[in-house]
PDB file of N, CA and C in Angstrom:
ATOM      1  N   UNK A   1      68.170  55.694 100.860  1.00  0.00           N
ATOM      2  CA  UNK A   1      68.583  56.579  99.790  1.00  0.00           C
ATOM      3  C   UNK A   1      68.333  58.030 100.216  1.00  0.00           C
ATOM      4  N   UNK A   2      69.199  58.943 100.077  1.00  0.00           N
ATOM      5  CA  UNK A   2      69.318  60.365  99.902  1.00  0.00           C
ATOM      6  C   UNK A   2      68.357  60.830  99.245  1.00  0.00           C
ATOM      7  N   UNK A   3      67.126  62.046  99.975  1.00  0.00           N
ATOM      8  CA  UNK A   3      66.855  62.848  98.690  1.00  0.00           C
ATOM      9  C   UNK A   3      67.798  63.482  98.413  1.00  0.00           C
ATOM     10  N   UNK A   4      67.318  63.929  97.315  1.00  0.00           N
ATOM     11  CA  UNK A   4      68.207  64.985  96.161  1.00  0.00           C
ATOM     12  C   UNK A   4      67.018  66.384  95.438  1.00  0.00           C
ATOM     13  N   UNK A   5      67.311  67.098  95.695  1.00  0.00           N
ATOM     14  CA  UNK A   5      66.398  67.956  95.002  1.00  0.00           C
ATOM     15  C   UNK A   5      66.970  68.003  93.822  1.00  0.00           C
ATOM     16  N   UNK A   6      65.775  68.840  92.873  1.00  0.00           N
ATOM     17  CA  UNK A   6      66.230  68.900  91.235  1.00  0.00           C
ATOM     18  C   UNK A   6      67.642  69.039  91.257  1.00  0.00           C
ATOM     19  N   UNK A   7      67.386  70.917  91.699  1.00  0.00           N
ATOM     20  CA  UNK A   7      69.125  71.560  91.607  1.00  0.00           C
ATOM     21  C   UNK A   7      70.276  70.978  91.758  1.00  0.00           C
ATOM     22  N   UNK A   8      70.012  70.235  93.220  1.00  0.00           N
ATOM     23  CA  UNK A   8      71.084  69.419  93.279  1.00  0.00           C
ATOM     24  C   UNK A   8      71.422  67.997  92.028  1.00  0.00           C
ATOM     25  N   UNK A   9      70.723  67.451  91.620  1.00  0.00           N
ATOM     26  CA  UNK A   9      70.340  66.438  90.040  1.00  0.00           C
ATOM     27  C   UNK A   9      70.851  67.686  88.855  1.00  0.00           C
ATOM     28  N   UNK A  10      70.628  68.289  89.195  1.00  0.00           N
ATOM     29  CA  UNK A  10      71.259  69.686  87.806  1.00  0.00           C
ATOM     30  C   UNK A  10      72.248  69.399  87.889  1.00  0.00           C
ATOM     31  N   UNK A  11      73.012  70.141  89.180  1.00  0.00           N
ATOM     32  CA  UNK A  11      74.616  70.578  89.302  1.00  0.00           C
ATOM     33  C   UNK A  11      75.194  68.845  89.106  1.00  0.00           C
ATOM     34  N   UNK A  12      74.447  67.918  89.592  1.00  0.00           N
ATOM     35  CA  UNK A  12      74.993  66.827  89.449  1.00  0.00           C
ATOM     36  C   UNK A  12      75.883  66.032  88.010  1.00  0.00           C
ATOM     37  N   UNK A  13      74.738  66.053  87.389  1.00  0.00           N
ATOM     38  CA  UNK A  13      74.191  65.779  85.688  1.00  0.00           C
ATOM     39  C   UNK A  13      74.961  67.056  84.979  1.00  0.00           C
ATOM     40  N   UNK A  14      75.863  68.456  85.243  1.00  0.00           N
ATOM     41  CA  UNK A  14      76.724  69.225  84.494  1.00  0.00           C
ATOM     42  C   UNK A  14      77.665  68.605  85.220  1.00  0.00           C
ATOM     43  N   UNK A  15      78.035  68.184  86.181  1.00  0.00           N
ATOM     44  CA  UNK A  15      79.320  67.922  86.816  1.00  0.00           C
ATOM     45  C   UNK A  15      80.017  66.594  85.666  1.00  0.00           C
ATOM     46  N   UNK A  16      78.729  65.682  85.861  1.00  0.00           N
ATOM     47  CA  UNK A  16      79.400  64.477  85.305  1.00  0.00           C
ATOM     48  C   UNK A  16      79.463  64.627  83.393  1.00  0.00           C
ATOM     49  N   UNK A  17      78.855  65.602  83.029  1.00  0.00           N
ATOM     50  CA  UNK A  17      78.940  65.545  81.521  1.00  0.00           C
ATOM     51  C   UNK A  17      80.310  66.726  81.665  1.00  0.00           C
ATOM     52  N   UNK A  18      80.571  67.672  82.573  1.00  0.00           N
ATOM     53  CA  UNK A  18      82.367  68.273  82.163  1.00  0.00           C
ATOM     54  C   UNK A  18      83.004  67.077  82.338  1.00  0.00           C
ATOM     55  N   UNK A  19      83.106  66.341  82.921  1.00  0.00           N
ATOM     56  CA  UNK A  19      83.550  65.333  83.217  1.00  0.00           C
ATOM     57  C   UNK A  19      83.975  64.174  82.096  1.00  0.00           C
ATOM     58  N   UNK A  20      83.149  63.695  81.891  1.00  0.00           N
ATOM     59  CA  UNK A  20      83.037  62.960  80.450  1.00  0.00           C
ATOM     60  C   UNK A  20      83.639  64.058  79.224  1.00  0.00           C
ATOM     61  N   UNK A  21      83.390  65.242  79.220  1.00  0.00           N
ATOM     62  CA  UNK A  21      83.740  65.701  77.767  1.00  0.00           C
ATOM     63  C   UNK A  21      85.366  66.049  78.085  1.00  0.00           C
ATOM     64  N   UNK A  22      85.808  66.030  79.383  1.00  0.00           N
ATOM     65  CA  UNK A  22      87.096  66.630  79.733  1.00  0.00           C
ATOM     66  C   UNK A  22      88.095  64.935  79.594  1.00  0.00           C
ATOM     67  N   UNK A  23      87.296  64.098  80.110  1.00  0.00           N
ATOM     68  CA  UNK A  23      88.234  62.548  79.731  1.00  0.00           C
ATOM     69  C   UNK A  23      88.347  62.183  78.323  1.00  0.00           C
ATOM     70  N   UNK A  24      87.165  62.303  77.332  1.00  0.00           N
ATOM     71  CA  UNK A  24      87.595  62.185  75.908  1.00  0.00           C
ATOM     72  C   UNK A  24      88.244  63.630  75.686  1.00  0.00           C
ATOM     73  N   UNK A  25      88.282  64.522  75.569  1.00  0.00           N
ATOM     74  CA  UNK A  25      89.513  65.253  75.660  1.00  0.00           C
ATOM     75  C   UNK A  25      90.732  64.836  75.677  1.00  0.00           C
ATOM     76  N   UNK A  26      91.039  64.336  76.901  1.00  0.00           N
ATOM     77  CA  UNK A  26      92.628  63.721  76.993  1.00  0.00           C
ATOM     78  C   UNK A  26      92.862  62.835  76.817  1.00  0.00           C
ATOM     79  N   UNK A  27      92.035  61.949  76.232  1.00  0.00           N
ATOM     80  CA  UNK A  27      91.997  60.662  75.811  1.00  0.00           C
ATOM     81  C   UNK A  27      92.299  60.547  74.253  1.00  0.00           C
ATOM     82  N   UNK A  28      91.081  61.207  73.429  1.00  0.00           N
ATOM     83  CA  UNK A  28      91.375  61.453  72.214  1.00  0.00           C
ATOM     84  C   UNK A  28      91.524  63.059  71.775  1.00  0.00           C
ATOM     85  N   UNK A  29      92.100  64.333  72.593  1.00  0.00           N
ATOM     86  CA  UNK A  29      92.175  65.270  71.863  1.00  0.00           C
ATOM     87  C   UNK A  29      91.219  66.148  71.357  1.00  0.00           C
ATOM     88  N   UNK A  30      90.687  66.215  69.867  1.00  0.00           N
ATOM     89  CA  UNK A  30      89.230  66.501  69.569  1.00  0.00           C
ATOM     90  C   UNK A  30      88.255  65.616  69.432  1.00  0.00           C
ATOM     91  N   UNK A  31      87.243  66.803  70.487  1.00  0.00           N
ATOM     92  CA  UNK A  31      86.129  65.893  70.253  1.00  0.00           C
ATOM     93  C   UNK A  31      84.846  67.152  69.728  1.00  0.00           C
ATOM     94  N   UNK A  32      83.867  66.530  68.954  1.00  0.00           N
ATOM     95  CA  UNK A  32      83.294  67.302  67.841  1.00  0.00           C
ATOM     96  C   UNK A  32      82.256  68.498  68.886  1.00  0.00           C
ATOM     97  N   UNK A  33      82.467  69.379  68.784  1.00  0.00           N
ATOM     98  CA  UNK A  33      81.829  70.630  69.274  1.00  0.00           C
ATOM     99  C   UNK A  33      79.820  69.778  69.287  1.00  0.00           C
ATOM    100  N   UNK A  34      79.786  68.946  68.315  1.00  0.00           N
ATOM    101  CA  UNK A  34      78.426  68.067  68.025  1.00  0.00           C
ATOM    102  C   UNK A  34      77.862  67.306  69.122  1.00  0.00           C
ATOM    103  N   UNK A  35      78.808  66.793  69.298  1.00  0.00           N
ATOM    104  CA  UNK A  35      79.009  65.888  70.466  1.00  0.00           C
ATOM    105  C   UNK A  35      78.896  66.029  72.144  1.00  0.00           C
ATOM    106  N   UNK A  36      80.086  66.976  72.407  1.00  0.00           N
ATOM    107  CA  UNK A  36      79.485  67.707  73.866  1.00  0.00           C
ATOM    108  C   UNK A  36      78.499  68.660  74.030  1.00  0.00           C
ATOM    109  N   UNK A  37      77.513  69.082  72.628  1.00  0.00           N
ATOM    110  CA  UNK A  37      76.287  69.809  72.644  1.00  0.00           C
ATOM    111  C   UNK A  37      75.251  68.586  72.996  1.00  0.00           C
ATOM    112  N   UNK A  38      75.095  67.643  72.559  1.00  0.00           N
ATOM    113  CA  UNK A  38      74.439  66.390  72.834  1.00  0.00           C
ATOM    114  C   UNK A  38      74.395  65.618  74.272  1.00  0.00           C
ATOM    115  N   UNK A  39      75.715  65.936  74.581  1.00  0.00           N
ATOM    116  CA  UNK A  39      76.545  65.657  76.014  1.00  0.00           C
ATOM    117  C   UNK A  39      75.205  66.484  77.138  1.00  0.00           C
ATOM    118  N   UNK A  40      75.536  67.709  76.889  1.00  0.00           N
ATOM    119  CA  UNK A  40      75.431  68.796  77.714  1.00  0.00           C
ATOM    120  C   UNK A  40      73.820  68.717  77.326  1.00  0.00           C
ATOM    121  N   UNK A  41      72.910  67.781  77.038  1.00  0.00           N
ATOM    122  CA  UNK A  41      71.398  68.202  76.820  1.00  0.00           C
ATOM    123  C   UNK A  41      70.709  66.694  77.597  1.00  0.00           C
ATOM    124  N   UNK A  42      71.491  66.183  78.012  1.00  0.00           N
ATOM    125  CA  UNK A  42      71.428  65.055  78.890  1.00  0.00           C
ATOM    126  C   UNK A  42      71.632  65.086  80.251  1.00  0.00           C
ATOM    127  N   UNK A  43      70.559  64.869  80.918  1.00  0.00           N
ATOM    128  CA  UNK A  43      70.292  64.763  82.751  1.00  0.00           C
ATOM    129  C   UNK A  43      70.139  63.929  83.534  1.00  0.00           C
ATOM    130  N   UNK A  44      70.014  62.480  82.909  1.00  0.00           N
ATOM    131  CA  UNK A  44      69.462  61.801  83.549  1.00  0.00           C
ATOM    132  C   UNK A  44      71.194  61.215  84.142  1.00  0.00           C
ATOM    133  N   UNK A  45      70.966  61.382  85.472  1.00  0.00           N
ATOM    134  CA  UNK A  45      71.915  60.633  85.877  1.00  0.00           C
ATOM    135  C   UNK A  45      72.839  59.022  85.890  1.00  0.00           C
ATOM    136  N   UNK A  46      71.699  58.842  85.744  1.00  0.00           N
ATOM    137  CA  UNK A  46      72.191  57.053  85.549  1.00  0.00           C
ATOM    138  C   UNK A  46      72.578  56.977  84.191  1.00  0.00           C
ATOM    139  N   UNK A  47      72.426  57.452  82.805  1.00  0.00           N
ATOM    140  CA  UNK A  47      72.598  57.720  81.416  1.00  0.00           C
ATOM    141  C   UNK A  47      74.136  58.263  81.570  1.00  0.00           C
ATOM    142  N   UNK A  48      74.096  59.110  82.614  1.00  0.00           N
ATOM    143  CA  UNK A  48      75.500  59.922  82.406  1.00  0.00           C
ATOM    144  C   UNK A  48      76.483  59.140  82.724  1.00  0.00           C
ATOM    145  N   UNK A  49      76.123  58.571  84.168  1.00  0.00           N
ATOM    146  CA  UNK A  49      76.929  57.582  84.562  1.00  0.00           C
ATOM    147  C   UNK A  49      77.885  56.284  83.733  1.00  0.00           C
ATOM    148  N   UNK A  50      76.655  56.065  82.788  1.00  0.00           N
ATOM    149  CA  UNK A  50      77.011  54.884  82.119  1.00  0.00           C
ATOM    150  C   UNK A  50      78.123  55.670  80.943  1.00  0.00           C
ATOM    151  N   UNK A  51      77.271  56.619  80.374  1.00  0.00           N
ATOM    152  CA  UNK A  51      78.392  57.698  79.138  1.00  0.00           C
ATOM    153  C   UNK A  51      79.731  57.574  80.166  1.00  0.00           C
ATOM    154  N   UNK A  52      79.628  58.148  81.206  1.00  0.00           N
ATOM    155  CA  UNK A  52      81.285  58.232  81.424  1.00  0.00           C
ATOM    156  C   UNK A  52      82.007  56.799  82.042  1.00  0.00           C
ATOM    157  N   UNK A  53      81.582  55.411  81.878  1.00  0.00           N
ATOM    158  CA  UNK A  53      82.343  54.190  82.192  1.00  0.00           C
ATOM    159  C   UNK A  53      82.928  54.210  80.809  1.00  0.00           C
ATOM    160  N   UNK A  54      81.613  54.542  79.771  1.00  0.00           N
ATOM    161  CA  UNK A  54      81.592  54.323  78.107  1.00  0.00           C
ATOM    162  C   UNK A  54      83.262  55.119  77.553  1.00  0.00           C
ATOM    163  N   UNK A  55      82.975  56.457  78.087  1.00  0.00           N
ATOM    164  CA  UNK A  55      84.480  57.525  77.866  1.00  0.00           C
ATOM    165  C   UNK A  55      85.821  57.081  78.671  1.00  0.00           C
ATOM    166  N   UNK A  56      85.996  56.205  79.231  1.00  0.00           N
ATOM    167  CA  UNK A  56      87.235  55.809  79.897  1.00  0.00           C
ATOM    168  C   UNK A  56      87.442  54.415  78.938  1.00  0.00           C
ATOM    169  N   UNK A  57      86.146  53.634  78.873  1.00  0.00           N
ATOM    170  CA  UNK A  57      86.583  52.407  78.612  1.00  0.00           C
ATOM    171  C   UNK A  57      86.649  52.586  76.488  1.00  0.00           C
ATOM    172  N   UNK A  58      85.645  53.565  75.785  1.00  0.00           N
ATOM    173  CA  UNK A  58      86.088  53.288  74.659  1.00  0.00           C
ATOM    174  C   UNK A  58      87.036  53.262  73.867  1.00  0.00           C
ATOM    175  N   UNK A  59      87.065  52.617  72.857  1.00  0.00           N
ATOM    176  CA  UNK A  59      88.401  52.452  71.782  1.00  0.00           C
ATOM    177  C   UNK A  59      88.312  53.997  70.600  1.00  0.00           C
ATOM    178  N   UNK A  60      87.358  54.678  70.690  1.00  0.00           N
ATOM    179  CA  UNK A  60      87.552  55.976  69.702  1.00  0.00           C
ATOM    180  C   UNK A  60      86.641  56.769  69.753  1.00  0.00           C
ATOM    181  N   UNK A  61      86.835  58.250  69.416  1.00  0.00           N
ATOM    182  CA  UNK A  61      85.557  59.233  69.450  1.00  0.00           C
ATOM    183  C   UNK A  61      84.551  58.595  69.069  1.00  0.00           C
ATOM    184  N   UNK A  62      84.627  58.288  67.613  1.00  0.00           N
ATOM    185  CA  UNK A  62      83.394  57.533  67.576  1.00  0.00           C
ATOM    186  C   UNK A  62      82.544  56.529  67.797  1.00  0.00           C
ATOM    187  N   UNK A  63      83.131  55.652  68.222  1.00  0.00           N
ATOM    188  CA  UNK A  63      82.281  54.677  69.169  1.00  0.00           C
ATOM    189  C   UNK A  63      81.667  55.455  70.266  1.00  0.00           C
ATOM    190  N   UNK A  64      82.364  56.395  70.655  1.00  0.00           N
ATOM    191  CA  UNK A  64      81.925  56.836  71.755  1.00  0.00           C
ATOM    192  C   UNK A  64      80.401  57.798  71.181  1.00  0.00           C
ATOM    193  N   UNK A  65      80.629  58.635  70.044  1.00  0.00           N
ATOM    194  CA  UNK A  65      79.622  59.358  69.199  1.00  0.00           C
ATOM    195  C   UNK A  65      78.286  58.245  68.782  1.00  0.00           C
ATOM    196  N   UNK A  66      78.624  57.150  68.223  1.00  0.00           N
ATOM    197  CA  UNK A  66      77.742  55.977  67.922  1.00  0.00           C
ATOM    198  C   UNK A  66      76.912  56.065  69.350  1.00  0.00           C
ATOM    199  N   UNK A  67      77.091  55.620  70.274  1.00  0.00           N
ATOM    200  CA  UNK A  67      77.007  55.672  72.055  1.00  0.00           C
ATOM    201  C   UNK A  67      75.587  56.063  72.311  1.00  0.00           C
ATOM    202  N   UNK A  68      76.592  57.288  72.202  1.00  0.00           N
ATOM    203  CA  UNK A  68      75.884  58.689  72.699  1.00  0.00           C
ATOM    204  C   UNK A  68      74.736  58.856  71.609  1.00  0.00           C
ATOM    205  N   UNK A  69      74.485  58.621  70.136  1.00  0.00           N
ATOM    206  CA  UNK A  69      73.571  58.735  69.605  1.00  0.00           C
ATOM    207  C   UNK A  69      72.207  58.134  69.428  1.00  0.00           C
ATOM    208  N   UNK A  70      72.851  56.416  70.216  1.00  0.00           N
ATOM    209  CA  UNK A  70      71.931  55.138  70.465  1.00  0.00           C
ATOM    210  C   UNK A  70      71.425  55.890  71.398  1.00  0.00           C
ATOM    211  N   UNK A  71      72.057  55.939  72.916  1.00  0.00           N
ATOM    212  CA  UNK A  71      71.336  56.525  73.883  1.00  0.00           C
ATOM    213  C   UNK A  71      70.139  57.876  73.699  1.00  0.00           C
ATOM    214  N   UNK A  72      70.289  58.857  72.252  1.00  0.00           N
ATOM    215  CA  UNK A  72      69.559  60.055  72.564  1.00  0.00           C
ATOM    216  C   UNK A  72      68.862  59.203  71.901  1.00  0.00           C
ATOM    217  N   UNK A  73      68.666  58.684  70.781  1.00  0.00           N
ATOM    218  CA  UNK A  73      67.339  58.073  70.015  1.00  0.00           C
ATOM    219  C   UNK A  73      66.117  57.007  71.280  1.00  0.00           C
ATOM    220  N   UNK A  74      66.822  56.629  72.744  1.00  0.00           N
ATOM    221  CA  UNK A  74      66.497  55.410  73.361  1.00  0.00           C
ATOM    222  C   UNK A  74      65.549  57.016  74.308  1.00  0.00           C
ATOM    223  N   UNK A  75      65.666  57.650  74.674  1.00  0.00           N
ATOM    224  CA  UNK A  75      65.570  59.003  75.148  1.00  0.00           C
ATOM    225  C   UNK A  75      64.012  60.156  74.800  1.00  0.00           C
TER     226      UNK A  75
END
């Protein structure tokens, strides 16, 4: 395995949450200003990872919001 310094885990962890907030975007259009603030306060990489299988594969913002809210309470 690769180290990784923080910074690099920073830039990582913003890459993959534009990422995720830019696929529900074009997926569903609006998504709640609530939501990619919640997005964007999350680092852990492997969390993100899973959020963005979650944003390709869900059926609606909000499942996807439900998600994302299980995960910050698990957090």
């Amino acid at each position: 395995m690769t180290y990784m310094t923080s910074i690099e885990r920073i830039g990582i962890a913003k890459a993959t949450q534009k990422y995720i907030a830019q696929i529900l975007t074009i997926r569903f259009k609006d998504v709640p200003t609530e939501l990619v603030e919640k997005l964007n306060e999350l680092y852990d990489i492997e969390l993100l990872n899973q959020l963005l299988e979650k944003a390709v594969t869900t059926g609606s913002i909000s499942e996807f919001g439900q998600q994302l809210s299980q995960e910050d309470t698990n957090t």
